[in-house]
Each structure stands twice: as C-alpha cells, then as structure tokens.
N, C-alpha and C. Protein backbone atom coordinates (compact mmCIF):
# COMPACT_ATOMS: atom_id res chain seq x y z
N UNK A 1 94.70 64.58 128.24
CA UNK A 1 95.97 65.27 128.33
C UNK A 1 96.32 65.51 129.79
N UNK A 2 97.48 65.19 130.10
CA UNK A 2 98.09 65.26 131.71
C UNK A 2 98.59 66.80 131.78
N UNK A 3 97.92 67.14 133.14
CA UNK A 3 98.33 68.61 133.14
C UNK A 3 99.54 68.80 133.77
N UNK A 4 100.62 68.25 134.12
CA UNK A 4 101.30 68.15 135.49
C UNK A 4 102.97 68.91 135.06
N UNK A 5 103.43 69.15 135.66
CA UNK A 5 104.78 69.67 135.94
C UNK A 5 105.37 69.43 137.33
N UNK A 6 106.88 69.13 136.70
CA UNK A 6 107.71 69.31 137.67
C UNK A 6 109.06 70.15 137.53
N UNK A 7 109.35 70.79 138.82
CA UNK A 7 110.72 71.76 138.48
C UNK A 7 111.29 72.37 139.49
N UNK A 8 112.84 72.38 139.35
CA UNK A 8 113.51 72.50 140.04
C UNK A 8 114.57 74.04 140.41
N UNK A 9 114.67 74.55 141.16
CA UNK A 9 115.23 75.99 141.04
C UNK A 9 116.40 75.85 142.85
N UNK A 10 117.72 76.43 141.87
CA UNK A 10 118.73 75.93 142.86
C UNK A 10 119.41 77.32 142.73
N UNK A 11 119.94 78.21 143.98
CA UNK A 11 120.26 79.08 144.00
C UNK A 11 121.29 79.26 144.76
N UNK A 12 122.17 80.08 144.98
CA UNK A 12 123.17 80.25 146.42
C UNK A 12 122.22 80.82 147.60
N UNK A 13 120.76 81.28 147.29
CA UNK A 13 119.78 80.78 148.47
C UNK A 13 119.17 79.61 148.85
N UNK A 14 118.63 79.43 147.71
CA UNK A 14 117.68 78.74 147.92
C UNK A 14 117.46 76.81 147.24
N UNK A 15 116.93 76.05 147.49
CA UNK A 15 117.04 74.91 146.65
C UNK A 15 115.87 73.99 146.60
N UNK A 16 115.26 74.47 145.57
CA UNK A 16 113.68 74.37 145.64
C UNK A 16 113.47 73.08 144.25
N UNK A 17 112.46 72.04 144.69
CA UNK A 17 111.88 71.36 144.00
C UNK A 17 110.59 71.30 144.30
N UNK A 18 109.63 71.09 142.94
CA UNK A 18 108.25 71.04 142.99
C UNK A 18 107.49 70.14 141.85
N UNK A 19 106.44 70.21 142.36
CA UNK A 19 105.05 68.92 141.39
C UNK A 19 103.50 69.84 141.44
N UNK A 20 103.01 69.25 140.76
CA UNK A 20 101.86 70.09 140.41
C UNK A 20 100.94 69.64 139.00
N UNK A 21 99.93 68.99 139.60
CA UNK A 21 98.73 68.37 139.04
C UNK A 21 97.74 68.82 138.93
N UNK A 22 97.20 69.50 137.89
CA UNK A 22 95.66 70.73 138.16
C UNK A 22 94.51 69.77 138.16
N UNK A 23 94.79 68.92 137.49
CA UNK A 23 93.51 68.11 137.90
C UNK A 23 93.79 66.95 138.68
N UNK A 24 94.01 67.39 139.96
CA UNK A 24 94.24 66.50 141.03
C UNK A 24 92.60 66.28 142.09
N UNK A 25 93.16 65.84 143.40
CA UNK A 25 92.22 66.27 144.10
C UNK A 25 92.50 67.17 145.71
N UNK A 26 93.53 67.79 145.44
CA UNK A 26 93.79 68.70 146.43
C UNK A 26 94.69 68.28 147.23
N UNK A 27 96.01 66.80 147.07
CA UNK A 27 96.59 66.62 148.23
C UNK A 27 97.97 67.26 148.03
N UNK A 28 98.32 67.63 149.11
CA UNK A 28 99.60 68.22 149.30
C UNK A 28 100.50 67.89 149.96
N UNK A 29 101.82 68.40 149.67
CA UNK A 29 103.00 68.08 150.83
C UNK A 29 103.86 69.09 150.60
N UNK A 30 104.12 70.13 151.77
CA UNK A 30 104.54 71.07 151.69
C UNK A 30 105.89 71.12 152.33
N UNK A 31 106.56 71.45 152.27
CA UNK A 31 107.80 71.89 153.45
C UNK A 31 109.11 73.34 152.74
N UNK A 32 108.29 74.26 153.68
CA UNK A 32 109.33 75.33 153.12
C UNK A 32 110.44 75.50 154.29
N UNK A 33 110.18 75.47 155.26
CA UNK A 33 111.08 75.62 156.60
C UNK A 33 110.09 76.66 157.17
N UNK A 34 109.10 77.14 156.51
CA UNK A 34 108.13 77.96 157.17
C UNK A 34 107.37 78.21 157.36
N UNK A 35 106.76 77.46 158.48
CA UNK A 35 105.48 77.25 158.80
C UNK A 35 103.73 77.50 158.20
N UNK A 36 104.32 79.19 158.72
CA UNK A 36 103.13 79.67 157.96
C UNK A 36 103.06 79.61 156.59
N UNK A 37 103.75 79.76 155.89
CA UNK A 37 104.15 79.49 154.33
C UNK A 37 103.52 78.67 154.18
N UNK A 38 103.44 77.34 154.76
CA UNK A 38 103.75 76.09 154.47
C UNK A 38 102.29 76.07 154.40
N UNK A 39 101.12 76.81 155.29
CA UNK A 39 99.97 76.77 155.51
C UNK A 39 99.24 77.34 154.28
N UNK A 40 99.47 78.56 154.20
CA UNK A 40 99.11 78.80 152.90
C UNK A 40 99.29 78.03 151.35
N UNK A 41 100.33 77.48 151.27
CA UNK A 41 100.21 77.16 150.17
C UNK A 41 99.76 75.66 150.45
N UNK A 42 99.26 75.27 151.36
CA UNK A 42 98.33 74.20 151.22
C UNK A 42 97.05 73.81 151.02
N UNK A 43 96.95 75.64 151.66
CA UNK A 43 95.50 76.10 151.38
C UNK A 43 95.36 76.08 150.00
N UNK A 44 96.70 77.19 149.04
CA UNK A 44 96.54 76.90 147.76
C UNK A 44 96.22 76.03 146.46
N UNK A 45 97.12 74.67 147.43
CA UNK A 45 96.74 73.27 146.34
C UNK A 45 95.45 72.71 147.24
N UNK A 46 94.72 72.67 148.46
CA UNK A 46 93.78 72.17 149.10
C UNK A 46 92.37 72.88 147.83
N UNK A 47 92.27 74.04 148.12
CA UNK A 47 91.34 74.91 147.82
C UNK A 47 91.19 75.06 146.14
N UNK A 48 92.68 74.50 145.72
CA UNK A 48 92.58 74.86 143.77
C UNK A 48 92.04 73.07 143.44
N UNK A 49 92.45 72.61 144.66
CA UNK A 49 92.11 71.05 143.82
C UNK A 49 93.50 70.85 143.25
N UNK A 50 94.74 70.97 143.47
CA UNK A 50 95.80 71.14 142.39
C UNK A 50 96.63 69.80 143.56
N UNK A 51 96.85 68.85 143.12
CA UNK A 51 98.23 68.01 143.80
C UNK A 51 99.48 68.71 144.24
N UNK A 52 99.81 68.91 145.07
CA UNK A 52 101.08 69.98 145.02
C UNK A 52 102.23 69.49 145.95
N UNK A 53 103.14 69.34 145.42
CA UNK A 53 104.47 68.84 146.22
C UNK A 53 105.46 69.83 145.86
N UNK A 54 105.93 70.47 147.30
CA UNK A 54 106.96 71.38 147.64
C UNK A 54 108.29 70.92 148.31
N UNK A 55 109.26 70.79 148.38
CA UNK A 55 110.39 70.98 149.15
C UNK A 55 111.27 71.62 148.76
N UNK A 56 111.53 72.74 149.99
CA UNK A 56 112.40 73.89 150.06
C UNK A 56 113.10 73.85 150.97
N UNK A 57 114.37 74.31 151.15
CA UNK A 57 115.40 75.01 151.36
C UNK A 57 116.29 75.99 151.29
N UNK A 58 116.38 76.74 152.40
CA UNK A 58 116.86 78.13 151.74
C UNK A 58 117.76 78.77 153.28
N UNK A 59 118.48 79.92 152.84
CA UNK A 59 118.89 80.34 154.15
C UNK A 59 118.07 81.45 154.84
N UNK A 60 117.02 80.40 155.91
CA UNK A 60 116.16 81.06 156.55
C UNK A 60 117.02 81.70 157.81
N UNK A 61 118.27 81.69 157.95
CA UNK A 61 119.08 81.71 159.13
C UNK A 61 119.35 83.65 158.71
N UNK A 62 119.10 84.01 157.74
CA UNK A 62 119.53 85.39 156.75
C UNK A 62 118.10 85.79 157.22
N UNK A 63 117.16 85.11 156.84
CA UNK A 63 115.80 85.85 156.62
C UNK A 63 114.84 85.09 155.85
N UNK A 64 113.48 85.04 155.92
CA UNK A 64 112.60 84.70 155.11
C UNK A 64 112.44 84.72 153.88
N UNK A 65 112.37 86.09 153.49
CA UNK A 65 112.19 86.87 152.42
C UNK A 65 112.64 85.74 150.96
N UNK A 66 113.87 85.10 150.61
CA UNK A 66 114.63 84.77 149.80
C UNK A 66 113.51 83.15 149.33
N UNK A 67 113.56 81.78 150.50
CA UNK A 67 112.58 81.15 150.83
C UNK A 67 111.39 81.45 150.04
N UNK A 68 110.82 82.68 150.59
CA UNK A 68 108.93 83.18 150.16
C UNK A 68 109.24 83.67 148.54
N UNK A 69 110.05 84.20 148.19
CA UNK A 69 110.55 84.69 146.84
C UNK A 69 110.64 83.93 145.75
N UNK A 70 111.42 82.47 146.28
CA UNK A 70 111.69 81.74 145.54
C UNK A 70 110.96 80.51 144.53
N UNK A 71 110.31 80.44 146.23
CA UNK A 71 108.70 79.41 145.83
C UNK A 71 108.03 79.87 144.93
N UNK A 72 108.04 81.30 145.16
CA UNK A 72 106.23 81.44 144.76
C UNK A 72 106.96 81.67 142.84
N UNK A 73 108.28 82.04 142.80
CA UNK A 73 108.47 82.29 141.12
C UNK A 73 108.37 80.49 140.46
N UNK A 74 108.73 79.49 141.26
CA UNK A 74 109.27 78.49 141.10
C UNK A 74 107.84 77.63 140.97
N UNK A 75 106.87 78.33 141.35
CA UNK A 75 105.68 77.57 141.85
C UNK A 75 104.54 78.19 140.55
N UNK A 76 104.86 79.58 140.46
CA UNK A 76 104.20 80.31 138.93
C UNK A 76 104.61 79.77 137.89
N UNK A 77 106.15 79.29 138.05
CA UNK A 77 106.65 78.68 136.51
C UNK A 77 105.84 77.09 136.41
N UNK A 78 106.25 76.45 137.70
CA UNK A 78 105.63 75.05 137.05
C UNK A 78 104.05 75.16 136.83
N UNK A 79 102.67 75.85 137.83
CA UNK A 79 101.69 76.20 137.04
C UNK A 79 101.52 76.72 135.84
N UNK A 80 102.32 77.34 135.22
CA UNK A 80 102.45 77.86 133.72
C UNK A 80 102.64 77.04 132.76
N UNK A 81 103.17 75.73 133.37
CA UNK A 81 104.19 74.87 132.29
C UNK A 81 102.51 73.61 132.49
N UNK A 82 102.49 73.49 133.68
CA UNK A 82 101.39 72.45 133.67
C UNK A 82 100.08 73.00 133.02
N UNK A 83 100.06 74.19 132.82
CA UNK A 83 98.48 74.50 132.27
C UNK A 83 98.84 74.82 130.89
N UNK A 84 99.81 74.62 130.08
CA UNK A 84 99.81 74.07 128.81
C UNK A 84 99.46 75.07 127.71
N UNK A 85 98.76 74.74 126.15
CA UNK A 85 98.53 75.40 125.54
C UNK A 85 97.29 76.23 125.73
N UNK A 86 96.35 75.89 127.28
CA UNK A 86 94.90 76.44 127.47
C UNK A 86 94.18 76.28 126.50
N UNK A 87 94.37 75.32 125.81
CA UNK A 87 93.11 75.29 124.90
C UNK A 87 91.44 75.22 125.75
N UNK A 88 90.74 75.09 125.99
CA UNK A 88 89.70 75.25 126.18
C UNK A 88 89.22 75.59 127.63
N UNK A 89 90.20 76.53 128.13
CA UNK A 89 90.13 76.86 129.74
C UNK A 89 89.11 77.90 130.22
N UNK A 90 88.13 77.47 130.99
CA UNK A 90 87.40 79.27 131.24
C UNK A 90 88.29 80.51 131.33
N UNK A 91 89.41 80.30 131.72
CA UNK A 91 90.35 81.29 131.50
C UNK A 91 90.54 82.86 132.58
N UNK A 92 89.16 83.37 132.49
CA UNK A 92 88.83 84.31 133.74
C UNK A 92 88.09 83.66 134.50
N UNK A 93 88.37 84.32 136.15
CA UNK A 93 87.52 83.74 137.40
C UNK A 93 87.50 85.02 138.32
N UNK A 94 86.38 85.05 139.39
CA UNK A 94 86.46 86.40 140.11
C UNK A 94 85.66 85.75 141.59
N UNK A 95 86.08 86.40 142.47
CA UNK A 95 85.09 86.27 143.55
C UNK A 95 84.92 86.96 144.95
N UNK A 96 84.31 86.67 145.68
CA UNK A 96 84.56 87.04 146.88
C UNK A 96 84.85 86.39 148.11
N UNK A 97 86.10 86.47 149.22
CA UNK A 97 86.29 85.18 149.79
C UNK A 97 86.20 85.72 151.37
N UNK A 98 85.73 85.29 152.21
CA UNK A 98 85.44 85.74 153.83
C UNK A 98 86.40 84.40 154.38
N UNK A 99 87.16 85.09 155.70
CA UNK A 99 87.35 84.14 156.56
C UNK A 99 87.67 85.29 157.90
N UNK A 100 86.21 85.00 158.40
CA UNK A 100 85.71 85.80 159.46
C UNK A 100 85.78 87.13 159.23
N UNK A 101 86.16 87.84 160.40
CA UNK A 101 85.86 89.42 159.70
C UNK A 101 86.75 89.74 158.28
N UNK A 102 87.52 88.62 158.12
CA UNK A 102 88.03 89.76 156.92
C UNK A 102 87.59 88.85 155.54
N UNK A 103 87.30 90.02 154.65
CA UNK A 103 86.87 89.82 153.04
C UNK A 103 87.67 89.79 151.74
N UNK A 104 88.12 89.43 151.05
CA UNK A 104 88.84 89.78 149.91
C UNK A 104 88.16 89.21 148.86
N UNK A 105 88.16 89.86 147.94
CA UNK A 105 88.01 90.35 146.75
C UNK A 105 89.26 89.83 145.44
N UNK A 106 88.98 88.25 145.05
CA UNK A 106 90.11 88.21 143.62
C UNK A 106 89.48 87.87 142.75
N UNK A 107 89.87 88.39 141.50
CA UNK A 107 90.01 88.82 140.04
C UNK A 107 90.62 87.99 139.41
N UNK A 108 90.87 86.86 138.27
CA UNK A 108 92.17 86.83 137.72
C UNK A 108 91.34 86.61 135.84
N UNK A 109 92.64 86.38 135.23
CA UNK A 109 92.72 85.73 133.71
C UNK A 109 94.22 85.44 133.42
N UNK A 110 93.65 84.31 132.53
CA UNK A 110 95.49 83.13 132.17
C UNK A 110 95.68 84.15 131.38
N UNK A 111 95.68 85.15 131.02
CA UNK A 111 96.07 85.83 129.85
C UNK A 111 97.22 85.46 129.20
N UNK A 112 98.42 85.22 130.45
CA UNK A 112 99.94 85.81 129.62
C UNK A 112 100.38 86.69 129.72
N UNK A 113 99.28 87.76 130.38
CA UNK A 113 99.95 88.96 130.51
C UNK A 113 100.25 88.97 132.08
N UNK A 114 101.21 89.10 132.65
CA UNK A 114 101.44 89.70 133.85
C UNK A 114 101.57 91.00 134.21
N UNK A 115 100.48 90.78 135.27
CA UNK A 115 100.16 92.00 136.11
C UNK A 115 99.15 92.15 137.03
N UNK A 116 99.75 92.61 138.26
CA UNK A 116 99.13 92.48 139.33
C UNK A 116 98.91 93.59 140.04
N UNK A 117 97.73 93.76 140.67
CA UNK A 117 96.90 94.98 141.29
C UNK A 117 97.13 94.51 142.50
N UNK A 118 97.69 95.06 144.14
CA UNK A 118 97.58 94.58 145.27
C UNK A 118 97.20 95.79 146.35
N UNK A 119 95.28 95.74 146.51
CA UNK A 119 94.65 97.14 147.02
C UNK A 119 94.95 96.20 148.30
N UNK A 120 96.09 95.71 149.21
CA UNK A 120 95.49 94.99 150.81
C UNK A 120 96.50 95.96 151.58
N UNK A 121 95.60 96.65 152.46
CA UNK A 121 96.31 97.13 153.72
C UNK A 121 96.29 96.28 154.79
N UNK A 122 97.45 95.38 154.87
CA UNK A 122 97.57 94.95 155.99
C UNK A 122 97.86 95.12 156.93
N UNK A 123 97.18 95.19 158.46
CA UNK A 123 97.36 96.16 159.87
C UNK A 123 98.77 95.51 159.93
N UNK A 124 99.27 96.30 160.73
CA UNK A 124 100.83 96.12 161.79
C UNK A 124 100.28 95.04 162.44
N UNK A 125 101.30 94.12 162.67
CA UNK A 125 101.00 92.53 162.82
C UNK A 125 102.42 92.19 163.62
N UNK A 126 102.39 90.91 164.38
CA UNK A 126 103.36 90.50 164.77
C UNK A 126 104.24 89.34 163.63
N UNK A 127 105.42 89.62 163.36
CA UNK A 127 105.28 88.28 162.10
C UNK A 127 104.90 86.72 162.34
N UNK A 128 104.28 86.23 161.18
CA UNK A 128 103.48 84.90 161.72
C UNK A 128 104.18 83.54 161.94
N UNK A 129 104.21 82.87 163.25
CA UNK A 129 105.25 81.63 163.01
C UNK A 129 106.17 81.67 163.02
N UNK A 130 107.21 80.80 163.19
CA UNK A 130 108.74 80.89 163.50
C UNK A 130 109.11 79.37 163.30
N UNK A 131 109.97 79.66 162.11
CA UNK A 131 110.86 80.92 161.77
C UNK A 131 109.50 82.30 160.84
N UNK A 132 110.27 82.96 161.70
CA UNK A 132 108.72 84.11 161.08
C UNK A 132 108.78 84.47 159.94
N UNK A 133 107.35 84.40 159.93
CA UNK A 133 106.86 84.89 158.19
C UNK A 133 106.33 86.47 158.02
N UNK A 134 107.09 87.63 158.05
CA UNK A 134 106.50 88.84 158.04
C UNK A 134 105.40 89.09 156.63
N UNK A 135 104.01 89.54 157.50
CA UNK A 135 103.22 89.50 156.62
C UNK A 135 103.01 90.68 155.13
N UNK A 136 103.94 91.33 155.75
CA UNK A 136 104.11 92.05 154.27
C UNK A 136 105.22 91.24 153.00
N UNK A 137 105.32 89.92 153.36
CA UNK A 137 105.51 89.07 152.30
C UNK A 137 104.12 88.74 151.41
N UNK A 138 102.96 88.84 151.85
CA UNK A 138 102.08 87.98 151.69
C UNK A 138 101.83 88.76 150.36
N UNK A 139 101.90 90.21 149.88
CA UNK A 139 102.22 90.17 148.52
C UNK A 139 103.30 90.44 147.58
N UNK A 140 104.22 90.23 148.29
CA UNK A 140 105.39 89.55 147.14
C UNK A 140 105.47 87.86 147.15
N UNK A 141 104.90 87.03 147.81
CA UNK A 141 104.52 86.05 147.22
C UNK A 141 103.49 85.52 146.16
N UNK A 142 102.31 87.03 146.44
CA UNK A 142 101.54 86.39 145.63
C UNK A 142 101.79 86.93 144.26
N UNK A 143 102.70 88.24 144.29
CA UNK A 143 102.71 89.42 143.21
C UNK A 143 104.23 87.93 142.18
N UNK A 144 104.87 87.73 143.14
CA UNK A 144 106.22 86.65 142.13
C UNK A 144 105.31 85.74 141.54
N UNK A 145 104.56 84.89 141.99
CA UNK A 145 103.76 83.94 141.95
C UNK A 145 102.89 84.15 140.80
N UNK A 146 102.04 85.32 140.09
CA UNK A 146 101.06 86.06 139.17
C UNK A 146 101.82 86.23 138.17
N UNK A 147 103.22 86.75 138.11
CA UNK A 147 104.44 87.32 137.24
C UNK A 147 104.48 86.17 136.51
N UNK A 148 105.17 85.18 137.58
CA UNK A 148 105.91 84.02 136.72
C UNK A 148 104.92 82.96 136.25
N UNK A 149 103.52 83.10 136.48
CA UNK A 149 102.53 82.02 135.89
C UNK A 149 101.96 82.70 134.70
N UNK A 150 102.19 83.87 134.37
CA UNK A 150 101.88 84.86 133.21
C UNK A 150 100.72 85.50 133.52
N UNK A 151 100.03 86.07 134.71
CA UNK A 151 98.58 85.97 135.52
C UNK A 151 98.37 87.25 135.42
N UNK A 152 97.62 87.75 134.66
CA UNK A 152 96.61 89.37 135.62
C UNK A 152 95.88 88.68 136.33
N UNK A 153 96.23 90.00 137.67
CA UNK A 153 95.22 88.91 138.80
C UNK A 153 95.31 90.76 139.76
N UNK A 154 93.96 90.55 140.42
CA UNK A 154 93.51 91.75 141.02
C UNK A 154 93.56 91.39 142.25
N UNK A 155 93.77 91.93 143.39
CA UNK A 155 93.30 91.11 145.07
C UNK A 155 92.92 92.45 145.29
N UNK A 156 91.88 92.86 146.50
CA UNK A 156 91.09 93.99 147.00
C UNK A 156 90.59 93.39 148.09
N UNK A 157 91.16 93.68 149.62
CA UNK A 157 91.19 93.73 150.92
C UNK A 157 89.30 94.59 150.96
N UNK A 158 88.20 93.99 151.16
CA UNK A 158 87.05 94.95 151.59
C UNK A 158 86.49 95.12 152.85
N UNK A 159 87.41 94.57 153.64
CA UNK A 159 87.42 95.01 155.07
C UNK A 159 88.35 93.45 155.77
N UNK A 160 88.60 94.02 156.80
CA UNK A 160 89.09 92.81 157.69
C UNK A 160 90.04 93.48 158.71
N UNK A 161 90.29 93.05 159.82
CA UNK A 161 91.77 93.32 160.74
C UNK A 161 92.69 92.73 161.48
N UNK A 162 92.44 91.35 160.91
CA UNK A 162 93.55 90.62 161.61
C UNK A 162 94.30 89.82 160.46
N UNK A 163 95.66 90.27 160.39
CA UNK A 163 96.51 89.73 159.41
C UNK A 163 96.64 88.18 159.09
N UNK A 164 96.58 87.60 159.82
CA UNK A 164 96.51 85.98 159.55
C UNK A 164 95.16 85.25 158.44
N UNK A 165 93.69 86.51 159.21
CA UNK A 165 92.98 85.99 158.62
C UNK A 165 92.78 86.43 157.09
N UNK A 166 93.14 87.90 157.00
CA UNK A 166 93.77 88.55 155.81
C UNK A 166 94.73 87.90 154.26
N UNK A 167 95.21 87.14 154.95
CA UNK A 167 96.30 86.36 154.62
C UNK A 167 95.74 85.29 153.79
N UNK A 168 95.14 84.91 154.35
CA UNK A 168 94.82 83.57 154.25
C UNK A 168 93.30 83.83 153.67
N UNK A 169 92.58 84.44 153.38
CA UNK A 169 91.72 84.86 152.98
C UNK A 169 91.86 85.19 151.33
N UNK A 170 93.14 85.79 151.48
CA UNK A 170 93.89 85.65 150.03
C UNK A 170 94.24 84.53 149.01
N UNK A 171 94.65 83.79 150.03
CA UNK A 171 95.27 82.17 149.03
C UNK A 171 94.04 81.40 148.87
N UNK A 172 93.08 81.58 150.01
CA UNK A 172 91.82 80.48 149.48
C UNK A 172 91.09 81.26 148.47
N UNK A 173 90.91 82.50 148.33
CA UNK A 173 90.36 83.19 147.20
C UNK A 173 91.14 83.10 145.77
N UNK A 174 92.63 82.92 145.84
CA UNK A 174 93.52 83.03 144.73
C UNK A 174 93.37 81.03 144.26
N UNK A 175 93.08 80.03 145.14
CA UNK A 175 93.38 79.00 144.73
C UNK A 175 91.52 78.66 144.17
N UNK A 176 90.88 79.23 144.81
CA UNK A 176 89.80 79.12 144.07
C UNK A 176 89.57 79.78 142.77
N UNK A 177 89.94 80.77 142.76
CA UNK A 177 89.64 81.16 140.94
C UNK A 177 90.54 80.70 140.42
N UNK A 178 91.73 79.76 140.88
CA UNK A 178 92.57 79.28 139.61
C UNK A 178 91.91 78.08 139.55
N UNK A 179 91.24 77.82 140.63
CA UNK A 179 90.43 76.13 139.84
C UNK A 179 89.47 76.24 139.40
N UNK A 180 88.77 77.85 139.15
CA UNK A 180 88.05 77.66 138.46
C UNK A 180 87.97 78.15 136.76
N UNK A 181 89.50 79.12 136.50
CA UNK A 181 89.66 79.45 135.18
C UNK A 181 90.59 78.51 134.54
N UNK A 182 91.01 77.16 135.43
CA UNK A 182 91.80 76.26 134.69
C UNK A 182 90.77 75.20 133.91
N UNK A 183 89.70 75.38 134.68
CA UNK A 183 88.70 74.53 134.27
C UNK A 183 88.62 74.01 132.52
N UNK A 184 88.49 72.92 132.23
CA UNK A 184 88.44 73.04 130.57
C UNK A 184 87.31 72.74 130.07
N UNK A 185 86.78 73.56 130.04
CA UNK A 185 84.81 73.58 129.10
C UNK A 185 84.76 73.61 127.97
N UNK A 186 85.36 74.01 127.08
CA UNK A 186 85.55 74.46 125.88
C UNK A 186 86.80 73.49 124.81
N UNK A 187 86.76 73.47 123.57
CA UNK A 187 87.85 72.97 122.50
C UNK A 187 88.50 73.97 122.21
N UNK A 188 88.45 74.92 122.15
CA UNK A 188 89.32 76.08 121.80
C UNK A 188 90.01 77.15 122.61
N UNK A 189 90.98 77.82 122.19
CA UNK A 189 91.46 78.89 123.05
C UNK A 189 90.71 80.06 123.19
N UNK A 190 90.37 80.69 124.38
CA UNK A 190 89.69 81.46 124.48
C UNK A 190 90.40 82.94 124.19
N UNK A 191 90.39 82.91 122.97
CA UNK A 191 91.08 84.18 122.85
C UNK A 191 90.70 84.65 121.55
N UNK A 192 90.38 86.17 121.37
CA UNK A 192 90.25 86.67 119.84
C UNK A 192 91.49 86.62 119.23
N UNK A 193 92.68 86.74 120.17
CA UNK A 193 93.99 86.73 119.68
C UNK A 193 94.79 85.94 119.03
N UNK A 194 94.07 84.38 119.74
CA UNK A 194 94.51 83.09 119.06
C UNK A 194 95.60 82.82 119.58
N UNK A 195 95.81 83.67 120.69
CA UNK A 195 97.09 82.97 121.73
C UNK A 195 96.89 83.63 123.28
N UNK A 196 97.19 82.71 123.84
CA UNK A 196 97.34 83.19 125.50
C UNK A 196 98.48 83.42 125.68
C-alpha cells in the first residue's frame, strides 16, 4: 500500500503545494521563501525518512507568520491523508533529542485526537534568517502542524539556550518519533477503540 499524498492550499496569503511519502528515504525539496523554515522542515522529512516536496508562497512582504501558518496546517493535512487507515502502525513514539547544549523531550500518538502540550521557553533571540523567522513561531508551527495531522504530541525544552539550537532540536525530535510511530509492525489497528 502507497503511503503518499499530495495537496494543495491557496489563500489571499498564501499558495502552497505539497508531496509526502512516509516510506521514502528522506529526500526533500523545500522552498518556503524562508530560509530557516526551509531548514527545519528538511530536517523534518531528512530525519522522518518521509520524501517531502514543498513549494510556497505567501506575502512574506506583510510578515512571516501567515507562510509558517500555512505550511505547517497544509503539511499536517497531507501527513494525515498519507498515513491512511493506520492499520498496523506502532502508533506512539517518545524520546529524547540533544543538539548541543540544548535537550528536548517529544512525546507523540496518531491518535486523532489533537492536542498539544508546548513546555519550551525559548530565550529572547534575534529572529532567524531573512526574510526572518521569529522564533516564537517555532510553536505555532509545530502546534498547526499536530492539530491538522490529528496528533497528541508533547514537546518539553530540558535545558538548552540558544534558540536555533532549541529549534531545531525540536523538528529532529518531532520527525523522529513520527518515523517511528508510522512504522507498520502490526495487521491491525492499534486501538481498543477500533478507530484512530
């Protein structure tokens, strides 16, 4: 069974198309107009193993914010659509992820249910890249992103102080437990409920 999706989201911001292969082998092509963006979520399909093709457009000339908003709902829906009925998915994943001094801590399960826990104090930072990416996006990308893939998902900052590495410490921890609860071990749905 092919896991893949594609989809398109067109706004009076924004004009976003995307691809997405869970059982790929990690290559990507990103282009949001923003740099750092662009880094992270490469980390995301690099680190999940997920094929991932992005192109965005948006009015970064207004602000970021709309851009980082758009992706990450646009990017939860087509992971949602590509990971299917979950029949036999490990389903929960947890871990701990370092990139240098800083640590984070993610949690998730395909549940269906959305909802997201975000314990990260991120220090006062300069915004990253230009056109700049203010890092108190970094969880409303990931919080749109959890919503629209149907995700409880936990993140917990356990030390660190430099926002970039903070950051990014996040997406390689978030793209690793999704490659590892997409995983399919099992024939059945993992659920007493009999639905995800």
């Amino acid at each position: 069974m092919s896991r893949t999706a594609s989809r398109s989201r067109i706004t009076k911001e924004t004009s976003i198309s995307m691809s997405i292969d869970l059982d790929g082998t990690g290559i990507t092509s990103v282009s949001t107009g923003i740099p750092f963006y662009d880094h992270m979520l490469d980390q995301l399909g690099r680190h999940g193993g997920f094929d991932l093709t992005i192109d965005a457009e948006g009015d970064l000339q207004i602000d970021t914010h709309h851009t980082v908003e758009d992706v990450a709902i646009t990017l939860g829906e087509t992971f949602r659509e590509a990971l299917g009925d979950k029949i036999g998915v490990r389903r929960f994943a947890s871990g701990l992820y370092p990139l240098d001094e800083a640590l984070v801590e993610v949690a998730l399960d395909l549940s269906g249910r959305p909802f997201v826990v975000w314990a990260v104090e991120i220090p006062e930072s300069l915004p990253l890249g230009s056109p700049a990416f203010d890092p108190q996006l970094a969880e409303h990308a990931v919080s749109s992103f959890a919503t629209a893939a149907g995700i409880t998902l936990h993140v917990t900052l356990k030390r660190g102080r430099n926002a970039h590495h903070i950051i990014e410490a996040t997406f390689k921890g978030l793209a690793r437990c999704l490659r590892d609860a997409v995983r399919v071990e099992g024939v059945s749905l993992p659920s007493t409920k009999g639905v995800l």
